[in-house]
PDB file of N, CA and C in Angstrom:
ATOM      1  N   UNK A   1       0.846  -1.172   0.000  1.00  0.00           N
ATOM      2  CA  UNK A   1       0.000   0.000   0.000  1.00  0.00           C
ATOM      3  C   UNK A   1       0.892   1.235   0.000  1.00  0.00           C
ATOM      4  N   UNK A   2       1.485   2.159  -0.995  1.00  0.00           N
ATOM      5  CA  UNK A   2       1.931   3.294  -1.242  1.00  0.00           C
ATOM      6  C   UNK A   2       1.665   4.575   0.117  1.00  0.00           C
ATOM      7  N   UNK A   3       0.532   4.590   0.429  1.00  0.00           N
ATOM      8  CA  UNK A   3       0.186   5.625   1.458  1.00  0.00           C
ATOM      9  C   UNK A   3       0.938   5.214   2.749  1.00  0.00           C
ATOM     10  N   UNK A   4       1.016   4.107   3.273  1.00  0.00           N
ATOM     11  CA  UNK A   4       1.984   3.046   4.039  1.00  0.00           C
ATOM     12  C   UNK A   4       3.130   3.292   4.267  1.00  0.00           C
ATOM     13  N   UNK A   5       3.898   2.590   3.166  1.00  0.00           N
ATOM     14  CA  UNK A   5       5.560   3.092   2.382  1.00  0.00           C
ATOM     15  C   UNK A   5       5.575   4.665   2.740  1.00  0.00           C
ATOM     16  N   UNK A   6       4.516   5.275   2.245  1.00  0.00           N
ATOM     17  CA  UNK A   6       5.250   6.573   2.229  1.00  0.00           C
ATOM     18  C   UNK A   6       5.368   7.513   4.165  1.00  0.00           C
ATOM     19  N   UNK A   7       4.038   6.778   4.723  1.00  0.00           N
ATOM     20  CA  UNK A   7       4.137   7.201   6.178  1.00  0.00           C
ATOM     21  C   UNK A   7       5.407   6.769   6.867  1.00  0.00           C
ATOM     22  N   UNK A   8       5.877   5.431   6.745  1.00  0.00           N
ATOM     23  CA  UNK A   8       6.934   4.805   7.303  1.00  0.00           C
ATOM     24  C   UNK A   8       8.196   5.667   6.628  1.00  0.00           C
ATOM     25  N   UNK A   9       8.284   5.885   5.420  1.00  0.00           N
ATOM     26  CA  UNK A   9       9.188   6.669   5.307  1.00  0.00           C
ATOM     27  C   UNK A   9       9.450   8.706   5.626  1.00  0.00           C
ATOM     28  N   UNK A  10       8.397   8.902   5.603  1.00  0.00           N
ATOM     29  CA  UNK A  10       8.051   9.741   6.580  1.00  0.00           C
ATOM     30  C   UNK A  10       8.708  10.456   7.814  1.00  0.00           C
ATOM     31  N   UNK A  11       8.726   9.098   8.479  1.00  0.00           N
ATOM     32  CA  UNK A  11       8.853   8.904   9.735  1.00  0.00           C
ATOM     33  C   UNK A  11      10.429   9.135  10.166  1.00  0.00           C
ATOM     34  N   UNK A  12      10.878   8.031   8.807  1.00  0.00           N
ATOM     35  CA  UNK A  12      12.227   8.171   8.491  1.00  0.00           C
ATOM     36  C   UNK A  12      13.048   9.139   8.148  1.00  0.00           C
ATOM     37  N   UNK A  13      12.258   9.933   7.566  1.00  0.00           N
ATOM     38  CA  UNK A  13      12.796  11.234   7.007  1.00  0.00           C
ATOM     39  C   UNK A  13      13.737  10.943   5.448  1.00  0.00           C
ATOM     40  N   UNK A  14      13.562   9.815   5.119  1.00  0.00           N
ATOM     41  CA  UNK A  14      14.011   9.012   3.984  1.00  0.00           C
ATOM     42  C   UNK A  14      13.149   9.667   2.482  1.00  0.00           C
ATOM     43  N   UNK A  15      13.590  10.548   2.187  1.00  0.00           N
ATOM     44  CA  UNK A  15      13.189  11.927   0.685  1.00  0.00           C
ATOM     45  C   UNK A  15      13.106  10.745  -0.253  1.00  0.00           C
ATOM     46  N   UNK A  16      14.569   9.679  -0.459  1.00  0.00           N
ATOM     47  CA  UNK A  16      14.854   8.839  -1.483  1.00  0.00           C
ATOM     48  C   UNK A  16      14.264   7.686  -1.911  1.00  0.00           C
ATOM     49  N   UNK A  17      13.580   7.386  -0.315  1.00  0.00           N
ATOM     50  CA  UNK A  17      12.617   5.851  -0.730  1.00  0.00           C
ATOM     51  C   UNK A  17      11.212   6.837  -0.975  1.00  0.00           C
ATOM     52  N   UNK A  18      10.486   7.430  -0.313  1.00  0.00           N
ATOM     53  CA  UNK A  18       9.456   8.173  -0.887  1.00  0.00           C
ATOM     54  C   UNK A  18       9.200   8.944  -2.087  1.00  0.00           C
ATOM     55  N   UNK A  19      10.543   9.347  -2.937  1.00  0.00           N
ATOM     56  CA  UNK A  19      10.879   9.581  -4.309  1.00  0.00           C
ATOM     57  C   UNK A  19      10.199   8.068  -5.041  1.00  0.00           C
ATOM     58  N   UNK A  20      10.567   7.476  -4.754  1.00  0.00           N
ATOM     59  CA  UNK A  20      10.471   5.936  -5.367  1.00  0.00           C
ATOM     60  C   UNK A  20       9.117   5.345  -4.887  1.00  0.00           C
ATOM     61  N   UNK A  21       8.927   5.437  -3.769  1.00  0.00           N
ATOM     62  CA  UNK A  21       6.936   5.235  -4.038  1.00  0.00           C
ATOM     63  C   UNK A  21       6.439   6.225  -4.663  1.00  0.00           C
ATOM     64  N   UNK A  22       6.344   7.459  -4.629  1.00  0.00           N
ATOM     65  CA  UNK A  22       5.732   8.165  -5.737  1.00  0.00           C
ATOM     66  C   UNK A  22       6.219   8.204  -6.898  1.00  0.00           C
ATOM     67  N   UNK A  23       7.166   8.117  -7.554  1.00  0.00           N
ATOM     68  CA  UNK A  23       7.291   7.427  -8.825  1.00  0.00           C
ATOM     69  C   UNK A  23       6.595   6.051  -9.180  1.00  0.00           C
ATOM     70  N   UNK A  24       6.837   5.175  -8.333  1.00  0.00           N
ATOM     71  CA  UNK A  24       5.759   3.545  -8.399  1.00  0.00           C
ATOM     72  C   UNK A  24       4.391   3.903  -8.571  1.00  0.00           C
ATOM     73  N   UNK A  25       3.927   4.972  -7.776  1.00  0.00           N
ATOM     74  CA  UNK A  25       2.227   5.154  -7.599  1.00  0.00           C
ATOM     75  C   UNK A  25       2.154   5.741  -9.222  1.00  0.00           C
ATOM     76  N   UNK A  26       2.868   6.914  -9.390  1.00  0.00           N
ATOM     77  CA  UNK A  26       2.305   7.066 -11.055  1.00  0.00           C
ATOM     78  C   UNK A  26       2.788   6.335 -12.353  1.00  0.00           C
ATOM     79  N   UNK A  27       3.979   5.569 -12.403  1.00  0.00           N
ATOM     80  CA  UNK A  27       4.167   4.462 -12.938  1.00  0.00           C
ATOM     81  C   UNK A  27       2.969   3.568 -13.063  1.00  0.00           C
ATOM     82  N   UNK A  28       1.798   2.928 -12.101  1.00  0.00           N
ATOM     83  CA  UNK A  28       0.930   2.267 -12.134  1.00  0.00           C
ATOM     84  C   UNK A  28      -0.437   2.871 -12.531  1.00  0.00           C
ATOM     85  N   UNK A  29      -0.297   4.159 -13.091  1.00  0.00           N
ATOM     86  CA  UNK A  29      -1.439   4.993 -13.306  1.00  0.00           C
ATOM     87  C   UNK A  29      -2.171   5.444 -12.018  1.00  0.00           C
ATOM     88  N   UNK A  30      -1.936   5.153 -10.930  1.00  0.00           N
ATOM     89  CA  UNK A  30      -2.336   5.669 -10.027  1.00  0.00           C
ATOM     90  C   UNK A  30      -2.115   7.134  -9.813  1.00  0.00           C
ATOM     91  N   UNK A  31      -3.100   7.932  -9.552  1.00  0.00           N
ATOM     92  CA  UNK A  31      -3.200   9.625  -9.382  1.00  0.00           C
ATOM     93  C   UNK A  31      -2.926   9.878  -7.585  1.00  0.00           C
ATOM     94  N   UNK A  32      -1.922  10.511  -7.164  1.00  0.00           N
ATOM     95  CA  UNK A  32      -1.732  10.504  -5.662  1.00  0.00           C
ATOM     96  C   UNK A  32      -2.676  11.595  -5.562  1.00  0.00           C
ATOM     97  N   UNK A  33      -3.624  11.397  -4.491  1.00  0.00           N
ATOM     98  CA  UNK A  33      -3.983  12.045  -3.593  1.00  0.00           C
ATOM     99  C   UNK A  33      -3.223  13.718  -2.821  1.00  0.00           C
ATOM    100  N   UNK A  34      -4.087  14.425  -2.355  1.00  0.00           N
ATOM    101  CA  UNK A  34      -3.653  15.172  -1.447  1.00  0.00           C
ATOM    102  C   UNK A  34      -2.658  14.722  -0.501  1.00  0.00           C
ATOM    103  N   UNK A  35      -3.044  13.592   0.455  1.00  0.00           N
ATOM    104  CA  UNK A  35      -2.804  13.339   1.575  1.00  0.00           C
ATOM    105  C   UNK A  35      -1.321  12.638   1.687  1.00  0.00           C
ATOM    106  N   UNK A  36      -1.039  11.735  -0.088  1.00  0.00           N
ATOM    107  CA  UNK A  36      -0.174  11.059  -0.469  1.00  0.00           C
ATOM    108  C   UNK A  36       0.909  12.480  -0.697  1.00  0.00           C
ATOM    109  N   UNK A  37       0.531  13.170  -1.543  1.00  0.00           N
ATOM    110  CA  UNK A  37       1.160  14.360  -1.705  1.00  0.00           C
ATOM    111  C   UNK A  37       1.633  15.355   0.015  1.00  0.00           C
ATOM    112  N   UNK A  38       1.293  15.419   0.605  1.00  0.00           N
ATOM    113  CA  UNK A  38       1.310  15.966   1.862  1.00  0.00           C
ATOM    114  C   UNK A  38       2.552  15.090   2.277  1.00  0.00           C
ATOM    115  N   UNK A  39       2.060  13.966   2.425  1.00  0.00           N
ATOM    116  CA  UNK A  39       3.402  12.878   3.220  1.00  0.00           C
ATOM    117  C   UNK A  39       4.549  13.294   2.333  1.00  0.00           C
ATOM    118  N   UNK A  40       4.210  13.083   1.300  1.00  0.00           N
ATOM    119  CA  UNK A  40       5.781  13.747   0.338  1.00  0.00           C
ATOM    120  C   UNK A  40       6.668  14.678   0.829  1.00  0.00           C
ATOM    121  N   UNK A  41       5.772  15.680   0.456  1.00  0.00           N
ATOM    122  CA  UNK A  41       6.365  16.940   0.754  1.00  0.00           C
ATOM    123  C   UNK A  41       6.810  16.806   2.623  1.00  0.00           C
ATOM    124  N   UNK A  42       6.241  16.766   3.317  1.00  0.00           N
ATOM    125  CA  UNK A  42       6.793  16.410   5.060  1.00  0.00           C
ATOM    126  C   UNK A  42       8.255  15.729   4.670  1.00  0.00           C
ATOM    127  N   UNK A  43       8.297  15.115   4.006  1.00  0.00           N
ATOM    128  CA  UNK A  43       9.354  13.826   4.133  1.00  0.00           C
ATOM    129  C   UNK A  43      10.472  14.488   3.545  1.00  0.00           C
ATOM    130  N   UNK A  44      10.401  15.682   2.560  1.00  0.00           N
ATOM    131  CA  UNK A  44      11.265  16.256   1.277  1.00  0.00           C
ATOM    132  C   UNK A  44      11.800  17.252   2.374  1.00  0.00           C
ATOM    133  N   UNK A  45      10.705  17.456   3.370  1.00  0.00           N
ATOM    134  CA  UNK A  45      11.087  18.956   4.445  1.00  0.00           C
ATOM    135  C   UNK A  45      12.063  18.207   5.302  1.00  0.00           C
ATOM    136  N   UNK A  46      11.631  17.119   5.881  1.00  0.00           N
ATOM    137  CA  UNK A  46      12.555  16.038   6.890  1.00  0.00           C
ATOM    138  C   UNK A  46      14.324  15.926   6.429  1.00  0.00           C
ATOM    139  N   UNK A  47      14.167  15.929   5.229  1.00  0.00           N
ATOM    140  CA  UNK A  47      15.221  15.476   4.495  1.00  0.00           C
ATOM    141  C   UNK A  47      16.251  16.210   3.987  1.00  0.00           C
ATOM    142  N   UNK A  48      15.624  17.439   4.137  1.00  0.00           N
ATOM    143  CA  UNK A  48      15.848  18.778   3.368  1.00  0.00           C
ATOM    144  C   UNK A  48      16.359  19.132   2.032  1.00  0.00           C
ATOM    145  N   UNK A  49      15.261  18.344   1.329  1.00  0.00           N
ATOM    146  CA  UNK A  49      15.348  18.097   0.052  1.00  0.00           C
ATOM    147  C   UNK A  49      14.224  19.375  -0.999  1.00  0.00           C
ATOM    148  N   UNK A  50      14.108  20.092  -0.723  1.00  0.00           N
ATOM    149  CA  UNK A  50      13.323  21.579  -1.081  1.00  0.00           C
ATOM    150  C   UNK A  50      13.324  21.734  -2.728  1.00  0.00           C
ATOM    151  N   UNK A  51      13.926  21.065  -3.167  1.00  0.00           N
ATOM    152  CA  UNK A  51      13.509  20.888  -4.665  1.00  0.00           C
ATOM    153  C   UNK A  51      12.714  20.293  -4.918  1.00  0.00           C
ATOM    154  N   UNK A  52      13.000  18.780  -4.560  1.00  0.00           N
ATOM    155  CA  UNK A  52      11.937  17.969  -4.440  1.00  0.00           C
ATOM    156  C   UNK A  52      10.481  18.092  -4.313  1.00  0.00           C
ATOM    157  N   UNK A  53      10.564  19.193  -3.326  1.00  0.00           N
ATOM    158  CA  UNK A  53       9.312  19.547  -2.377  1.00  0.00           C
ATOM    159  C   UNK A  53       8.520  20.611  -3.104  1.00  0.00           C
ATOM    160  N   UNK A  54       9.790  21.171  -3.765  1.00  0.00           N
ATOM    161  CA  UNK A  54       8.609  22.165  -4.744  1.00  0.00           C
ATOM    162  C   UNK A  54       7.993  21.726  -5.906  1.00  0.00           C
ATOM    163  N   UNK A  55       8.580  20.221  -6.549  1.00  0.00           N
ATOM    164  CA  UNK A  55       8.197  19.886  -7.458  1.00  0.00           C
ATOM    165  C   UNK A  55       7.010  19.322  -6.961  1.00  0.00           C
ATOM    166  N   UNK A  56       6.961  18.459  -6.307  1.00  0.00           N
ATOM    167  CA  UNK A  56       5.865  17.886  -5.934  1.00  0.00           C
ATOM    168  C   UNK A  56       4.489  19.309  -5.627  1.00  0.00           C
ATOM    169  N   UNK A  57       5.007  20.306  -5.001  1.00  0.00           N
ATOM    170  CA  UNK A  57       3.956  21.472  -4.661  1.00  0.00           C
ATOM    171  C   UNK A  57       3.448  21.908  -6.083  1.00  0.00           C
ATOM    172  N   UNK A  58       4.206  21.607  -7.255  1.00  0.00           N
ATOM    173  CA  UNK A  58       4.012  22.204  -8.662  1.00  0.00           C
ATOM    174  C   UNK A  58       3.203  21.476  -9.223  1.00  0.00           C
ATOM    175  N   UNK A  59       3.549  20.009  -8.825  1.00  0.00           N
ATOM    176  CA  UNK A  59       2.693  19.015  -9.410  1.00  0.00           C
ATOM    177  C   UNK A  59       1.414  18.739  -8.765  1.00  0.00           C
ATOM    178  N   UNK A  60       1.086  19.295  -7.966  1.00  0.00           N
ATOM    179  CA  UNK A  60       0.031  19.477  -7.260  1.00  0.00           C
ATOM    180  C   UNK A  60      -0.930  20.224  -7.325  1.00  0.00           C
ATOM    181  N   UNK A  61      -0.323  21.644  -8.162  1.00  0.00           N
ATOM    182  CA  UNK A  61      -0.758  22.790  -8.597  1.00  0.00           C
ATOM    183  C   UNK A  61      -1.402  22.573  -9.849  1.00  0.00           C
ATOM    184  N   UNK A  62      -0.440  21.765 -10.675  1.00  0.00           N
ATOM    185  CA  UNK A  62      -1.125  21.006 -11.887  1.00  0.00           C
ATOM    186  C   UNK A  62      -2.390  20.365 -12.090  1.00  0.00           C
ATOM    187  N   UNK A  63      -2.799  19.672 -10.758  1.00  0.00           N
ATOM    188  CA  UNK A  63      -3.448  18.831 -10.850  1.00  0.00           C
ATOM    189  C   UNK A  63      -4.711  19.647  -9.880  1.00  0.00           C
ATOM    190  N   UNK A  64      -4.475  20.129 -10.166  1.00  0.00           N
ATOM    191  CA  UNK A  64      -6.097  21.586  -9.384  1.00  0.00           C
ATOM    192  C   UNK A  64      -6.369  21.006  -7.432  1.00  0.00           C
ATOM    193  N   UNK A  65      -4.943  20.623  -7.543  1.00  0.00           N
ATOM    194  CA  UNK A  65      -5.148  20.090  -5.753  1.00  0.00           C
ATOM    195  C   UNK A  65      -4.654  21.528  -4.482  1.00  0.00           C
ATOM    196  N   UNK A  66      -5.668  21.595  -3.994  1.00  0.00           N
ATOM    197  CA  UNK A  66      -5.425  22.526  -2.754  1.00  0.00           C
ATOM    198  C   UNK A  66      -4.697  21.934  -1.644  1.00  0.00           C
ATOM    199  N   UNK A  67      -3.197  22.932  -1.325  1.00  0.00           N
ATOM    200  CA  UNK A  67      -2.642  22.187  -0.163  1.00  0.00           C
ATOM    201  C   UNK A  67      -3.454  22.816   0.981  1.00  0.00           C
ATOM    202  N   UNK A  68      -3.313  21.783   2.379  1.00  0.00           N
ATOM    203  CA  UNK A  68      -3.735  21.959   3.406  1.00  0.00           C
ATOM    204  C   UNK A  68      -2.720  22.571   4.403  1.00  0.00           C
ATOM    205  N   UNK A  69      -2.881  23.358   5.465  1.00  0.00           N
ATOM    206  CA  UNK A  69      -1.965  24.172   6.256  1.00  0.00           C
ATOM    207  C   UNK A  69      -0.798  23.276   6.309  1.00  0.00           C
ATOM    208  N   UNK A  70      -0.876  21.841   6.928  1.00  0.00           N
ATOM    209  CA  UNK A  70      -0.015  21.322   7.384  1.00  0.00           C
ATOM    210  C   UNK A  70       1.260  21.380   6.159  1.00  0.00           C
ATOM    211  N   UNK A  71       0.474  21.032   4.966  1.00  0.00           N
ATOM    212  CA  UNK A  71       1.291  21.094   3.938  1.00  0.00           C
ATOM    213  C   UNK A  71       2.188  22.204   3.411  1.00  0.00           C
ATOM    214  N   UNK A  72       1.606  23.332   3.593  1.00  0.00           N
ATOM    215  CA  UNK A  72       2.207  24.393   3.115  1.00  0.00           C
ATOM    216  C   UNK A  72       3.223  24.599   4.229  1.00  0.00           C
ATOM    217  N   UNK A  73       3.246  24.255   5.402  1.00  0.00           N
ATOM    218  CA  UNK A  73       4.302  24.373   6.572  1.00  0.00           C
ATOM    219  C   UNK A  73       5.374  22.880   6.330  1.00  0.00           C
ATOM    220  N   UNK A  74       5.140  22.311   5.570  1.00  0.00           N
ATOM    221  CA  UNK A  74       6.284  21.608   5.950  1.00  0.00           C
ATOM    222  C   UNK A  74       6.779  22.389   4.600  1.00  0.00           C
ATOM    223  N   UNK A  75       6.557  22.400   3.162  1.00  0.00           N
ATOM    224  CA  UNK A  75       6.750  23.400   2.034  1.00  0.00           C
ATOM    225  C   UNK A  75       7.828  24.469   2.592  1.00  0.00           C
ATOM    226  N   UNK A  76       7.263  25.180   3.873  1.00  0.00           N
ATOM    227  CA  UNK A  76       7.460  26.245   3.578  1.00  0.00           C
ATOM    228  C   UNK A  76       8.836  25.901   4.598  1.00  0.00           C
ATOM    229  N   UNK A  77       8.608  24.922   5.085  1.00  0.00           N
ATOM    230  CA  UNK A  77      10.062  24.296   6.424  1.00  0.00           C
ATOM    231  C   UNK A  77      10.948  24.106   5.295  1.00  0.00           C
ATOM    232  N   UNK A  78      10.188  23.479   4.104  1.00  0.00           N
ATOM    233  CA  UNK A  78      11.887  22.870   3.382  1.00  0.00           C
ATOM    234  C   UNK A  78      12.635  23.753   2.681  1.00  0.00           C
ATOM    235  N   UNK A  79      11.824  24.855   2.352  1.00  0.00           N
ATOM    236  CA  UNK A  79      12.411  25.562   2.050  1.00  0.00           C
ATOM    237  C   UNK A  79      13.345  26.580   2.428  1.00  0.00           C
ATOM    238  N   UNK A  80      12.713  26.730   4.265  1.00  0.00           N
ATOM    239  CA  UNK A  80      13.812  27.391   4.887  1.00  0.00           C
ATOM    240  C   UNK A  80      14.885  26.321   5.075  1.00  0.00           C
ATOM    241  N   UNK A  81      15.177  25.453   5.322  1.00  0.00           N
ATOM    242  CA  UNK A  81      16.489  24.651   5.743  1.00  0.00           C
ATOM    243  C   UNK A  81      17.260  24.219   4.305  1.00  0.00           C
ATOM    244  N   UNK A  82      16.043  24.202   3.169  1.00  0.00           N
ATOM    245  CA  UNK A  82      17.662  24.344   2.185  1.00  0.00           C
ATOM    246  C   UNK A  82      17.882  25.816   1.726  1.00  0.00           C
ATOM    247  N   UNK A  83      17.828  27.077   2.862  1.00  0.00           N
ATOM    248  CA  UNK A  83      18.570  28.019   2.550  1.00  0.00           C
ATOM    249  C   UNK A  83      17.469  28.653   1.427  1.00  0.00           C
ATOM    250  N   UNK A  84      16.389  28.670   0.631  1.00  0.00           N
ATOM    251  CA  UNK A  84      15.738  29.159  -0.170  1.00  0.00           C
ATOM    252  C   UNK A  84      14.452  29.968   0.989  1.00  0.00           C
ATOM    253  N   UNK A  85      15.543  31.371   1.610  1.00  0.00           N
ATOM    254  CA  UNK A  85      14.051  31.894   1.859  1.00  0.00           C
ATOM    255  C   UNK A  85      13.320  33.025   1.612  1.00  0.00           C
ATOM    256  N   UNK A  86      13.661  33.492   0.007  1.00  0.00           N
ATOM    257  CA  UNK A  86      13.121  34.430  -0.661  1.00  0.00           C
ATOM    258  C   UNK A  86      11.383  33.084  -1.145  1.00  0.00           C
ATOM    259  N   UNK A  87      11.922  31.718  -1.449  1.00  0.00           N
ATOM    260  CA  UNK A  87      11.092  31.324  -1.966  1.00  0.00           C
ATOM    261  C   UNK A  87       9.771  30.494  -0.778  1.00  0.00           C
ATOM    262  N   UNK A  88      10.399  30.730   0.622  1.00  0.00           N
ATOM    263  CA  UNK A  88       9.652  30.726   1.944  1.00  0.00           C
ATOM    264  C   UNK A  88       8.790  31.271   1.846  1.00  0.00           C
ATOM    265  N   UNK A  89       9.062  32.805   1.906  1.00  0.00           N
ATOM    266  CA  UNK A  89       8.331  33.884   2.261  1.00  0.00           C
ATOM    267  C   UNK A  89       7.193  33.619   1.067  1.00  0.00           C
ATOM    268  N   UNK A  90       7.920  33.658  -0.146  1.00  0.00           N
ATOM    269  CA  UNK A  90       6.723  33.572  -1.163  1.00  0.00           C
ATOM    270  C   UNK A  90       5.716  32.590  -0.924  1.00  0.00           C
ATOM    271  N   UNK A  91       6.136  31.625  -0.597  1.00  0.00           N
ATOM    272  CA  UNK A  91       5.146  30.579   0.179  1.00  0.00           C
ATOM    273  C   UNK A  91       3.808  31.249   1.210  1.00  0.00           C
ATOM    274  N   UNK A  92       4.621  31.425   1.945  1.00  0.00           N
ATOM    275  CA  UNK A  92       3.911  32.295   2.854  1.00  0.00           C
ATOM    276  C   UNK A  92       2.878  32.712   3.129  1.00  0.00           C
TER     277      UNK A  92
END
């Protein structure tokens, strides 16, 4: 179960295995969710992987999905710890 994988990695703070379930989930035609998307991004902030994190926020944007507070705070975490905080604030 992808939503699973991605909590446990999560947890882990592991950006690289959660890269790789969300690649698997749309590889299988599966459309991630908000919530799948949320764990992402937490995990990209954990990791401090802020590219990552914006892609996923872009691809999210694409897909007419509204982030939820929690989301935009970890977004806006990863972006302060990799040093991007002109693109924080814009968050903001």
């Amino acid at each position: 179960m992808p939503g699973a994988t991605t909590c446990a990695s999560q947890k882990g703070g592991q950006p690289e295995q959660a890269t790789r379930v969300y690649e698997a989930v749309q590889w299988q035609g599966i459309v991630p969710d908000a919530t799948i998307f949320g764990a992402l991004i937490s995990t990209c902030e954990k990791g401090k992987q802020p590219e990552q994190a914006t892609r996923l926020y872009e691809a999210m944007q694409w897909q007419g999905m509204v982030l939820d507070v929690i989301t935009y705070s970890a977004l806006i975490s990863a972006c302060e710890k990799g040093k991007r905080l002109e693109q924080a604030l814009e968050m903001f």
